[in-house]
C-alpha atoms as a PDB file:
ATOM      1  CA  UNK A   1      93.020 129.920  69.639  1.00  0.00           C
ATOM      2  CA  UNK A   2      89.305 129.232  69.071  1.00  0.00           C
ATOM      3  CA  UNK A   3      86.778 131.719  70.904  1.00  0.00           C
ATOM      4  CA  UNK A   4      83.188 131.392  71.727  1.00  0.00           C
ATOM      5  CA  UNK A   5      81.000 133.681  73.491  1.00  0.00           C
ATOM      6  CA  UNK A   6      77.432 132.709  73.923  1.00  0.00           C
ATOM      7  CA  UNK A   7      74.647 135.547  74.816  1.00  0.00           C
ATOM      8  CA  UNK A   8      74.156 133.815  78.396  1.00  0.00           C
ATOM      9  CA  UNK A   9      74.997 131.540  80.941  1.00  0.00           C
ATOM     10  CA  UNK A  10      72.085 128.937  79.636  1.00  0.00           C
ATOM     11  CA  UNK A  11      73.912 128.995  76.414  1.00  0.00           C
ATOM     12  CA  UNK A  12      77.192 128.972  78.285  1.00  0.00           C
ATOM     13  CA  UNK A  13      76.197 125.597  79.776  1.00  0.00           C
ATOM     14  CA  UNK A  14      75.206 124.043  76.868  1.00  0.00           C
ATOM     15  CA  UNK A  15      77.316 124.966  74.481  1.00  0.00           C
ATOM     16  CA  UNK A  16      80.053 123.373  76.633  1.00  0.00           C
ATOM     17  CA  UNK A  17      77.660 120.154  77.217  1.00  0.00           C
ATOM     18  CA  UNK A  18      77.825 119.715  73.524  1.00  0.00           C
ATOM     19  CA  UNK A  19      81.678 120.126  72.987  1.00  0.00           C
ATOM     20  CA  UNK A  20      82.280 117.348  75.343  1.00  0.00           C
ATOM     21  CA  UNK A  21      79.858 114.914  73.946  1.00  0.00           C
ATOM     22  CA  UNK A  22      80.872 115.941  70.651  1.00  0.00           C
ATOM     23  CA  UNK A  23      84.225 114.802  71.850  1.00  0.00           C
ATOM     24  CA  UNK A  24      83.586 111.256  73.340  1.00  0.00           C
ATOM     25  CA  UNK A  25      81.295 111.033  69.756  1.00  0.00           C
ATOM     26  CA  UNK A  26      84.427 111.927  67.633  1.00  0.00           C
ATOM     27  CA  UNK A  27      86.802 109.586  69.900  1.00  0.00           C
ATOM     28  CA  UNK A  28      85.238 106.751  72.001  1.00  0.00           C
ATOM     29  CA  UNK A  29      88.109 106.178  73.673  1.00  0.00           C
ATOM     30  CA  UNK A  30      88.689 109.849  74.904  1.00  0.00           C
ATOM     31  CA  UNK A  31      90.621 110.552  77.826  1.00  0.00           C
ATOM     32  CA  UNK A  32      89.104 113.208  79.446  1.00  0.00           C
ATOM     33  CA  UNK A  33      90.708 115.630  82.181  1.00  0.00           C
ATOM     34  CA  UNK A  34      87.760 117.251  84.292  1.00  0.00           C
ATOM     35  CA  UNK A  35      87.604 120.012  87.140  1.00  0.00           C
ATOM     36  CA  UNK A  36      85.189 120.098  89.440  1.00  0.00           C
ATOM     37  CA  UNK A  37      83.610 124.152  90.121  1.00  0.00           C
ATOM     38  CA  UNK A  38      80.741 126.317  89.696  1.00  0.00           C
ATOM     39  CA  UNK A  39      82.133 127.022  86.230  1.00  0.00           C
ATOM     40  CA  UNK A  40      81.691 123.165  85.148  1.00  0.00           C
ATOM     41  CA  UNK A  41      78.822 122.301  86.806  1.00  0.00           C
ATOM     42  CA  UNK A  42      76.096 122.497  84.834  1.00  0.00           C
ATOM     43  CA  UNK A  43      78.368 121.936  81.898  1.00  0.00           C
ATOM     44  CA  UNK A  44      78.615 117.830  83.112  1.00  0.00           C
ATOM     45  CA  UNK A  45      75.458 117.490  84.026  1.00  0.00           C
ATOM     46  CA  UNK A  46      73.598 118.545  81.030  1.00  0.00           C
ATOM     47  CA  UNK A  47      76.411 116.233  79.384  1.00  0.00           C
ATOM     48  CA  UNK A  48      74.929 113.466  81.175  1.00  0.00           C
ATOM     49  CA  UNK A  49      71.439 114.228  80.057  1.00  0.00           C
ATOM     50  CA  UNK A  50      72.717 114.849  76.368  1.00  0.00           C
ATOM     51  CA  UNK A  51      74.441 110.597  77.381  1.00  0.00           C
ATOM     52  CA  UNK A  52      71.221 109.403  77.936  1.00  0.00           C
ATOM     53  CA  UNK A  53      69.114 111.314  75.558  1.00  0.00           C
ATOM     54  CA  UNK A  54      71.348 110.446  72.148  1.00  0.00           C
ATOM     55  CA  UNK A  55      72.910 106.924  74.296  1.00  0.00           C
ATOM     56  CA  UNK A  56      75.742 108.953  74.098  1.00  0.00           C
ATOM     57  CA  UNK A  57      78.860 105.357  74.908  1.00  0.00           C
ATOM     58  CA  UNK A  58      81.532 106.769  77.721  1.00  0.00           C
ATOM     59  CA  UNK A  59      82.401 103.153  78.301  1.00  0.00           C
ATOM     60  CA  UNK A  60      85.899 103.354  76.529  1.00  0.00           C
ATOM     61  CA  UNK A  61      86.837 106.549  78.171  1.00  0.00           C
ATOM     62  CA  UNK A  62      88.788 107.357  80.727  1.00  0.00           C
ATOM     63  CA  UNK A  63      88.991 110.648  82.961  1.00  0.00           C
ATOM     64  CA  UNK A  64      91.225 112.456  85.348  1.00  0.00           C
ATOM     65  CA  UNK A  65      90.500 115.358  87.733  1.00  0.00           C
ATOM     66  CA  UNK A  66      93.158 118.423  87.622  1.00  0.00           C
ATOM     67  CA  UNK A  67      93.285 118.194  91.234  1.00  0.00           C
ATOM     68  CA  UNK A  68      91.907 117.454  94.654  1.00  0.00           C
ATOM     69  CA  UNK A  69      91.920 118.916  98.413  1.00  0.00           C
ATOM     70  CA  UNK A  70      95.264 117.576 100.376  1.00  0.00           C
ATOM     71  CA  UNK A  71      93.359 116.171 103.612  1.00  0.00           C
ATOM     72  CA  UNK A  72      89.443 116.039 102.531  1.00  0.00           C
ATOM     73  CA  UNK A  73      88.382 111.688 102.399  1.00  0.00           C
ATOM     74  CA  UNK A  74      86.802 111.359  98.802  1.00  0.00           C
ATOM     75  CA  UNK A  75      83.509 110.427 100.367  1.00  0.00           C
ATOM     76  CA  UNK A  76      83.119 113.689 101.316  1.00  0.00           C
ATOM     77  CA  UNK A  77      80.829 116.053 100.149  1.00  0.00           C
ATOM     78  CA  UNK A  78      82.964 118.856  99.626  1.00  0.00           C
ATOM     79  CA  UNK A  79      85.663 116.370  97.763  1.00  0.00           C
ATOM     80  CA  UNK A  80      86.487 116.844  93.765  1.00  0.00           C
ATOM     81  CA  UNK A  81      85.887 112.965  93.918  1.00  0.00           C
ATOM     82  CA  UNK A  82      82.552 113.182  95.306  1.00  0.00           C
ATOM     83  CA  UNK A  83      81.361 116.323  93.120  1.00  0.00           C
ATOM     84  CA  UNK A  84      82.903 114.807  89.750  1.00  0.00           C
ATOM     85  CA  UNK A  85      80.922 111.160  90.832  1.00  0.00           C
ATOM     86  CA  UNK A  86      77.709 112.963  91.631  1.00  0.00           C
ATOM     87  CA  UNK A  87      77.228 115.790  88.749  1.00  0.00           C
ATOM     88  CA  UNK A  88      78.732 113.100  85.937  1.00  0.00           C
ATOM     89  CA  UNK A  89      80.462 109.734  86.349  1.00  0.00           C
ATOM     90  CA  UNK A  90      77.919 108.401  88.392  1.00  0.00           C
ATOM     91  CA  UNK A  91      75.340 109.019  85.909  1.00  0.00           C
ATOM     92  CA  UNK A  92      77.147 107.930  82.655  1.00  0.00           C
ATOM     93  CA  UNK A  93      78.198 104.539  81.781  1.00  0.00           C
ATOM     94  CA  UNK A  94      81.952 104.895  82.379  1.00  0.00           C
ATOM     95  CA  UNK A  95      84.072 102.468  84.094  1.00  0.00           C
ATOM     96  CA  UNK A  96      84.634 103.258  87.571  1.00  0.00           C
ATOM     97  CA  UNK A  97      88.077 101.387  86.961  1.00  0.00           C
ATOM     98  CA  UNK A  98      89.181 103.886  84.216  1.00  0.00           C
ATOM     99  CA  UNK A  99      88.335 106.897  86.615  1.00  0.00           C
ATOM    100  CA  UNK A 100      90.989 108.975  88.617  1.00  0.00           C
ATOM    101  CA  UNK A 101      91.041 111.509  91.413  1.00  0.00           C
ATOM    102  CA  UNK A 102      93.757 112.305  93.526  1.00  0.00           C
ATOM    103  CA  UNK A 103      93.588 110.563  96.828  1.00  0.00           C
ATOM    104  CA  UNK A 104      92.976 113.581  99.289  1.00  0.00           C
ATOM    105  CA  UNK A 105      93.888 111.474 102.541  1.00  0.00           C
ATOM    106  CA  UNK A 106      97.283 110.087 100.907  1.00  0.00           C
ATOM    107  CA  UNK A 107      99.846 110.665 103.844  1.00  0.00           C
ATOM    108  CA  UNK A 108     102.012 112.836 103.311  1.00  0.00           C
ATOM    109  CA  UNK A 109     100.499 113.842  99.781  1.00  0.00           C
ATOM    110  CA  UNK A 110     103.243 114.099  97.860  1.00  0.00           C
ATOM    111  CA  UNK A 111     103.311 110.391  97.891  1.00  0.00           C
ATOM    112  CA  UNK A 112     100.217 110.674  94.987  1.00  0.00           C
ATOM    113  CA  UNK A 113     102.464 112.819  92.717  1.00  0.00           C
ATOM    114  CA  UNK A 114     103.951 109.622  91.055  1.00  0.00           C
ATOM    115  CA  UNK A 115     100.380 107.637  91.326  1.00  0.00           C
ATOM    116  CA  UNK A 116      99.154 110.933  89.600  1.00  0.00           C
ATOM    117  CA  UNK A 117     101.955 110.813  86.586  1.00  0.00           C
ATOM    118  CA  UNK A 118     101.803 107.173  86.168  1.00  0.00           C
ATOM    119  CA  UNK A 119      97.792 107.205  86.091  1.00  0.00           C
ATOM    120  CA  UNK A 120      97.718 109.378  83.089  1.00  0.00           C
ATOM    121  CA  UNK A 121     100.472 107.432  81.617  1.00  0.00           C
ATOM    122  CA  UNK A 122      98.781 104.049  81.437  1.00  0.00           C
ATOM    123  CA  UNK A 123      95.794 106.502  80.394  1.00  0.00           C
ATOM    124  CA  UNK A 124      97.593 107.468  77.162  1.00  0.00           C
ATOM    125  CA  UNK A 125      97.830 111.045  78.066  1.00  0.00           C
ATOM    126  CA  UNK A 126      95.154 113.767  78.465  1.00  0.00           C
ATOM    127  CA  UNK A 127      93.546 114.104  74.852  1.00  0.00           C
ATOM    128  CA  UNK A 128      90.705 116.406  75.993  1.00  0.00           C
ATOM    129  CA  UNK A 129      91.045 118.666  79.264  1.00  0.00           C
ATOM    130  CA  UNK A 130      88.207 121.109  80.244  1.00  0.00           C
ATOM    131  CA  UNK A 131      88.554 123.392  83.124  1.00  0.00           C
ATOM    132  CA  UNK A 132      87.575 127.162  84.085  1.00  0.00           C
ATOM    133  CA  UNK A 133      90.224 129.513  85.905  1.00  0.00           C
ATOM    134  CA  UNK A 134      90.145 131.310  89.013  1.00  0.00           C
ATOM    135  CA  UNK A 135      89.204 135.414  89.302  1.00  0.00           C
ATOM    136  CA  UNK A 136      93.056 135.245  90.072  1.00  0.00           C
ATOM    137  CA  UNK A 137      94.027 133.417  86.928  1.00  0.00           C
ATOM    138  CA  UNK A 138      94.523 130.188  88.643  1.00  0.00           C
ATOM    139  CA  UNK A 139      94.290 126.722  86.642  1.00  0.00           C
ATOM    140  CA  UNK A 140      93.924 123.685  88.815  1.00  0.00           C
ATOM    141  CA  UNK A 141      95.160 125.273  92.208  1.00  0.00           C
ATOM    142  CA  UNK A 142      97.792 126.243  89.858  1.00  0.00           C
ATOM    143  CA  UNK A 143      98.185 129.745  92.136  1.00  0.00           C
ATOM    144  CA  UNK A 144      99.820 133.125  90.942  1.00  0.00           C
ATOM    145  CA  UNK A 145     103.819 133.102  90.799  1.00  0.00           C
ATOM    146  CA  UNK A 146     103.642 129.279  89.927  1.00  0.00           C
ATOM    147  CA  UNK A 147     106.584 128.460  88.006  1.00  0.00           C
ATOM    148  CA  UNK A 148     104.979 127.922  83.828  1.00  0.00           C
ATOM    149  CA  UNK A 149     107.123 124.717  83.619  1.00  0.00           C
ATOM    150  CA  UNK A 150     105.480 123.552  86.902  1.00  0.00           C
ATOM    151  CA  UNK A 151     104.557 119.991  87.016  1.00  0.00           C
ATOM    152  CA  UNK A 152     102.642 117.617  89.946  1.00  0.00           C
ATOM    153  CA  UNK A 153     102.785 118.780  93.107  1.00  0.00           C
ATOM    154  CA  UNK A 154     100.901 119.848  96.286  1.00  0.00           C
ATOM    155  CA  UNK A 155     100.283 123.397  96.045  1.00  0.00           C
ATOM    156  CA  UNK A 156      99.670 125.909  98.660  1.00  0.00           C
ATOM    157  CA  UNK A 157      96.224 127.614  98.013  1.00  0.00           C
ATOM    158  CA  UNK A 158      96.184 131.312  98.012  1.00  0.00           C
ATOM    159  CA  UNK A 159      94.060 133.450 100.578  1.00  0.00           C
ATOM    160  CA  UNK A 160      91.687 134.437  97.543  1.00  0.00           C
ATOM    161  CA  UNK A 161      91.134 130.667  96.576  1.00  0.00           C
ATOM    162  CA  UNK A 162      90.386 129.928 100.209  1.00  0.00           C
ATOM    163  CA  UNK A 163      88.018 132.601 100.538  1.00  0.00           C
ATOM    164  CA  UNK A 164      85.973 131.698  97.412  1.00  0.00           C
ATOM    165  CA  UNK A 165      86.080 128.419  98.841  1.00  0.00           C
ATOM    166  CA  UNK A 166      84.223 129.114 101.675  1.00  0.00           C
ATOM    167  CA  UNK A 167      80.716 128.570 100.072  1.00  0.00           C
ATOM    168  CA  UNK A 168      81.929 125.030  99.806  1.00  0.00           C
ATOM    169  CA  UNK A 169      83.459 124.329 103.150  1.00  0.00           C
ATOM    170  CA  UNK A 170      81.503 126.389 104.961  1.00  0.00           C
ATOM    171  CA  UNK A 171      84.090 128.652 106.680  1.00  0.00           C
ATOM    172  CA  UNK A 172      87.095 129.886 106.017  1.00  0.00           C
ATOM    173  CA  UNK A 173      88.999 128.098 108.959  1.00  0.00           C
ATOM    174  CA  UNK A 174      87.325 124.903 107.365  1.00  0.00           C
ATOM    175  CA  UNK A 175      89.032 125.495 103.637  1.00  0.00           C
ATOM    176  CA  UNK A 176      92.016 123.427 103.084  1.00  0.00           C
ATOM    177  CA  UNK A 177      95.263 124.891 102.778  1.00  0.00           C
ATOM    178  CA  UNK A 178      96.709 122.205 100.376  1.00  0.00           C
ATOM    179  CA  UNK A 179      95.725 120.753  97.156  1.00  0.00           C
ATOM    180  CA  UNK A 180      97.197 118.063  94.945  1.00  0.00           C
ATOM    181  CA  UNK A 181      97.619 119.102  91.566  1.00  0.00           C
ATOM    182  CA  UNK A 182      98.459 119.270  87.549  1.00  0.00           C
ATOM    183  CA  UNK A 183     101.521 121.439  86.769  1.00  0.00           C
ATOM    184  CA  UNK A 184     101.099 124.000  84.175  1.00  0.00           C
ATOM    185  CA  UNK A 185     102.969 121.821  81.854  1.00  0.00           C
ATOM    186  CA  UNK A 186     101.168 118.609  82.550  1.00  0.00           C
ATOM    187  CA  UNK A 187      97.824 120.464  81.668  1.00  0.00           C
ATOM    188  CA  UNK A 188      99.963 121.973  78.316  1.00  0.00           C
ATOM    189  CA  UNK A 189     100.556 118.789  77.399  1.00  0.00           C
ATOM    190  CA  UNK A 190      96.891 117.760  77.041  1.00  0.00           C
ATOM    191  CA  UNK A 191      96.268 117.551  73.255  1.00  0.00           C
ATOM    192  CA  UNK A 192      93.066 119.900  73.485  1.00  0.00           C
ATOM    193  CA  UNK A 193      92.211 122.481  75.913  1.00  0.00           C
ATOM    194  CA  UNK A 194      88.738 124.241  77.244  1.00  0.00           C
ATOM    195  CA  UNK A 195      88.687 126.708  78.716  1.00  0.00           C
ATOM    196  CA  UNK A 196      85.388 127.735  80.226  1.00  0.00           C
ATOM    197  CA  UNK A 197      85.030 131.350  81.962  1.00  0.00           C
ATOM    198  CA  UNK A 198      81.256 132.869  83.078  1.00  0.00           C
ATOM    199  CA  UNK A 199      80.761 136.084  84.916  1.00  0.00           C
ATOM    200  CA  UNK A 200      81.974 139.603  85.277  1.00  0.00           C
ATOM    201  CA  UNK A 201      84.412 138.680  87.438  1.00  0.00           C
ATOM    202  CA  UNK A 202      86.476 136.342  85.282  1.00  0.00           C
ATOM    203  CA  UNK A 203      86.621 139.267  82.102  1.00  0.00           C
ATOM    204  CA  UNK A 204      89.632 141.157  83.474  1.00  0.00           C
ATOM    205  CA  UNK A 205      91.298 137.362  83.539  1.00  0.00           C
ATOM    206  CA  UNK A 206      90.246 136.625  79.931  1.00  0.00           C
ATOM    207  CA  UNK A 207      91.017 139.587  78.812  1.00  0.00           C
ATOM    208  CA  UNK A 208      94.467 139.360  79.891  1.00  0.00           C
ATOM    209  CA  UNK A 209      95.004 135.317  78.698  1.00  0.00           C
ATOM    210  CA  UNK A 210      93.796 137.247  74.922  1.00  0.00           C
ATOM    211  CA  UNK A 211      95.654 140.381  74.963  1.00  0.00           C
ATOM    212  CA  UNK A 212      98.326 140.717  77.645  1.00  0.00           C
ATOM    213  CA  UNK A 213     101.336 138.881  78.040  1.00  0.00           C
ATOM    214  CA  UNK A 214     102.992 135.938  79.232  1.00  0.00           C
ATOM    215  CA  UNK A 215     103.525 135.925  82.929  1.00  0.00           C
ATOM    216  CA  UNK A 216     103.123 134.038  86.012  1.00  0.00           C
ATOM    217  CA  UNK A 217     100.773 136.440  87.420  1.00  0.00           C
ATOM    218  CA  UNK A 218      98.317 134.890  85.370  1.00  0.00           C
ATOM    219  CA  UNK A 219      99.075 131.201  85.422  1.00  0.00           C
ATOM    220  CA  UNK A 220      96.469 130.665  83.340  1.00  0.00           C
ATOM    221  CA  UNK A 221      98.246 133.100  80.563  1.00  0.00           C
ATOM    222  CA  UNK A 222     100.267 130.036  79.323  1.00  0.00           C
ATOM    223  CA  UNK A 223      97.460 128.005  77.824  1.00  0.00           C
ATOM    224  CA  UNK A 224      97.383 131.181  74.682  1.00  0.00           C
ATOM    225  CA  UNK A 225     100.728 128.837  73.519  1.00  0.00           C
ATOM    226  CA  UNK A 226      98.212 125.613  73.297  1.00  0.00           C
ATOM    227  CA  UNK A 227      97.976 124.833  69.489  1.00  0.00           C
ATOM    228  CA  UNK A 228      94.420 123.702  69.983  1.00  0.00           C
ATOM    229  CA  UNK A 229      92.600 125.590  72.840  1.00  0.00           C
ATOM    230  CA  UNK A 230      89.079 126.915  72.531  1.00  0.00           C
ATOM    231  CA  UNK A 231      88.064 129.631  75.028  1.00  0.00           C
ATOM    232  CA  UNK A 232      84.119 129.110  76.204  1.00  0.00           C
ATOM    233  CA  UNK A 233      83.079 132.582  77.801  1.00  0.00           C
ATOM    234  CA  UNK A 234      79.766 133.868  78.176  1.00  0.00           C
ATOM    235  CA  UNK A 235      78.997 137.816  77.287  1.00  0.00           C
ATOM    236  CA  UNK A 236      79.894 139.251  80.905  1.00  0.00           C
ATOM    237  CA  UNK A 237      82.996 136.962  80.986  1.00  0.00           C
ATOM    238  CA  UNK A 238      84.127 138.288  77.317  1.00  0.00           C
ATOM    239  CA  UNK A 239      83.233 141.798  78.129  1.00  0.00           C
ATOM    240  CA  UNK A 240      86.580 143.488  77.841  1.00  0.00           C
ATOM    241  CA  UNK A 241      87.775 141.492  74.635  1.00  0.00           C
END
């Protein structure tokens, strides 16, 4: 476990920038997995400056989202699809071809679960994931009491999730209940991890994927067994380490 803690969330943002470009640098063919949050935000988009500043080539990669809303269209707005087009692919020279999200509108949803499997299949497996985690220790909508050998499946999102969601939907009636999503062991199975963290509220979370144990309280608690996962935190996030 590799950890870095940068002074602020500027630094935050850019430090994680540069790992992922350093990443489609060091392997041009990269297949990335993304999620789409406040946490990773500004981490893509400064990637996609750092793409055009240093002609940075994404056009053997291929990417994956961890997950996406069970009923929202992926022209929507509020969509992982949408988000992940708008704050990155869109503005990086990658194939739209060699792109995946989760089809939200896929009736019923658990019809994608195989799409999902067999996508990152063809893909040659996940060699570079980056994510950030829930207040609740969610990963992907990966909720608390998920099973640690948990693979795709539509998940039920918790009432905290939905609530935190509500600055994206709107209102809390409008937040899905569902999302489609990588098990804990499909996201294990990614060669490298990132995990990126910001803000008081995630420390008690990061202190307990450091320090405290195993458990599926903490979904996110599992990732400590990657062999090559780097934690990104900023200094409010890393406070209780």
């Amino acid at each position: 476990m590799k950890i870095i803690i940068t002074e602020n969330e500027e630094k935050f943002d850019r430090e994680g920038a540069v790992l992922f470009t350093r990443q489609a640098l060091k392997k041009p063919d990269t297949t990335f997995a993304l999620a789409t949050g406040d946490t990773t935000r500004n981490i893509f988009a400064l990637a996609a400056v750092m793409h055009n500043e240093l002609k940075v080539d994404y056009s053997l990669c291929k990417t994956c989202n961890l997950d996406e809303y069970a009923g929202v269209a992926a022209d929507d707005k509020r969509s992982c699809r949408y988000r992940i087009n708008e704050v990155l692919l869109d503005k990086i020279n990658i194939k739209k071809e060699n792109t995946y999200v989760p089809d939200g509108l896929c009736s019923p949803p658990e019809k994608e679960l195989e799409i999902f499997k067999k996508k990152i299949e063809s893909f040659g497996g996940i060699d570079y994931l980056i994510m950030g985690i829930g207040s609740n220790g969610h990963i992907g909508f990966n909720e608390p009491g998920t099973p640690l050998d948990s693979s795709f499946r539509v998940a039920e999102l918790s009432l905290e999730t939905r609530k935190d969601k509500i600055k994206v939907f709107g209102s809390f009636d409008q937040t899905p209940k569902f999302g489609i999503t990588m098990g804990i062991r499909d996201i294990m199975a990614s060669r490298e991890i990132l995990l990126a963290a910001k803000g008081k509220s995630k420390a008690e979370v990061i202190r307990r994927i450091v320090h405290g144990d195993l458990s599926i309280d903490v979904p996110a608690s599992a990732v400590r067994l990657h062999p090559s996962l780097t934690i990104l935190a900023d200094k409010e996030a890393a406070s209780l380490l």
